[in-house]
Protein backbone atom coordinates (compact mmCIF):
# COMPACT_ATOMS: atom_id res chain seq x y z
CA UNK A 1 0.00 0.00 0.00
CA UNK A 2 1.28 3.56 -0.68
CA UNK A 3 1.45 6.36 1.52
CA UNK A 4 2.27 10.10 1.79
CA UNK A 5 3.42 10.96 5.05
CA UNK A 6 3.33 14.35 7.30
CA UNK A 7 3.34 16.41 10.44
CA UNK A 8 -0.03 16.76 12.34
CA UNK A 9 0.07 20.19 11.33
CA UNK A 10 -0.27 19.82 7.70
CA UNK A 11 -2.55 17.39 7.95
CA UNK A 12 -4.87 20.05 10.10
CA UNK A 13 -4.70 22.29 7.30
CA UNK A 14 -6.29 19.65 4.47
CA UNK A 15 -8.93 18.53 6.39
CA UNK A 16 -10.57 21.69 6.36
CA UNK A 17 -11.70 21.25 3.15
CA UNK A 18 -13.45 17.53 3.90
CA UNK A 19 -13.31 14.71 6.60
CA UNK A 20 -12.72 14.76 10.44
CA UNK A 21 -12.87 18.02 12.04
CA UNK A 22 -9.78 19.55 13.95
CA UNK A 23 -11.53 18.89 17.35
CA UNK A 24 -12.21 14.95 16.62
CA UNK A 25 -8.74 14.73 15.37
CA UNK A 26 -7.57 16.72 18.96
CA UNK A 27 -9.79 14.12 21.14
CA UNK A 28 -8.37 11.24 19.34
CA UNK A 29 -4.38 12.46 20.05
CA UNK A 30 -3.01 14.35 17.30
CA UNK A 31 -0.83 17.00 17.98
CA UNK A 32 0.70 19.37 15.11
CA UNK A 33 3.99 17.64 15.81
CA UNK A 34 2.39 14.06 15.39
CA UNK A 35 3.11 11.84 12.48
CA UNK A 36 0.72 10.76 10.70
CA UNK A 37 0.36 8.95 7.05
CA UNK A 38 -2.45 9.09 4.23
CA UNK A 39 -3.37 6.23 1.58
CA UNK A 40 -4.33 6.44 -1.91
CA UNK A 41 -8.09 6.05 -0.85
CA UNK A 42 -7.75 8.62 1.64
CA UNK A 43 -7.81 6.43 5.16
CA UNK A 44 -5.96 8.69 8.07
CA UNK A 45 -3.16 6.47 10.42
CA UNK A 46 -1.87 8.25 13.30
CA UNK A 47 1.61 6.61 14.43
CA UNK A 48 1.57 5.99 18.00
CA UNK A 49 4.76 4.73 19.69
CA UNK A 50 4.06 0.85 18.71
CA UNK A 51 1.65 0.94 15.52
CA UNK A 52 0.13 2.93 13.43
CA UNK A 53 -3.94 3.69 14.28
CA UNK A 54 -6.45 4.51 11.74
CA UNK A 55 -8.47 7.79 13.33
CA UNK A 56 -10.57 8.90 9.96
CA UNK A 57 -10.43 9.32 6.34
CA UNK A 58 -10.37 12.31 3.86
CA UNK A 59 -13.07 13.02 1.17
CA UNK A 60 -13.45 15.04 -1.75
CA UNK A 61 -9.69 15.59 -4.03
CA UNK A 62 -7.61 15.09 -1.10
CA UNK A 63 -4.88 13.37 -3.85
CA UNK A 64 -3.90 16.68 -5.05
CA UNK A 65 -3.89 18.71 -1.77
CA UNK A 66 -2.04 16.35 -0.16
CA UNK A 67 0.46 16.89 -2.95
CA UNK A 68 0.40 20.79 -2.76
CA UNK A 69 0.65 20.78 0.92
CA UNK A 70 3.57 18.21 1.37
CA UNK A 71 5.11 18.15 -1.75
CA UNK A 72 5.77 14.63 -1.75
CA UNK A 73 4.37 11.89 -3.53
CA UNK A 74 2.88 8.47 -3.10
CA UNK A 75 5.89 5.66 -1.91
């Protein structure tokens, strides 16, 4: 499976436009310095400090704002 990875804090900024608000994101343990990782169909894994935890999901054309706001691509 392929993944873009990035800081809490970027991921706060996409989900603005679609998905899990800030505050359910908050209440499940993100922080802006948290790591977190996104797959191609948009599912939301939070790495905790012995596995990764799926918390939500992103709708709507997350592929290419993921891609603006990281500048990465899928590995």
């Amino acid at each position: 499976m392929q993944f873009i990875e990035m800081s809490g804090r970027q991921l706060l900024r996409l989900v603005t436009e679609g998905g899990p608000s800030p505050e359910e994101l908050s209440e499940i343990g993100l922080k802006e310095d948290s790591v977190v990782r996104v797959n191609r169909q948009g599912d939301i894994e939070l790495r905790r400090p012995d596995r990764w935890d799926l918390i939500g999901g992103l709708i709507g054309d997350f592929e290419a704002r993921i891609k603006r706001e990281t500048g990465l691509d899928w590995v």
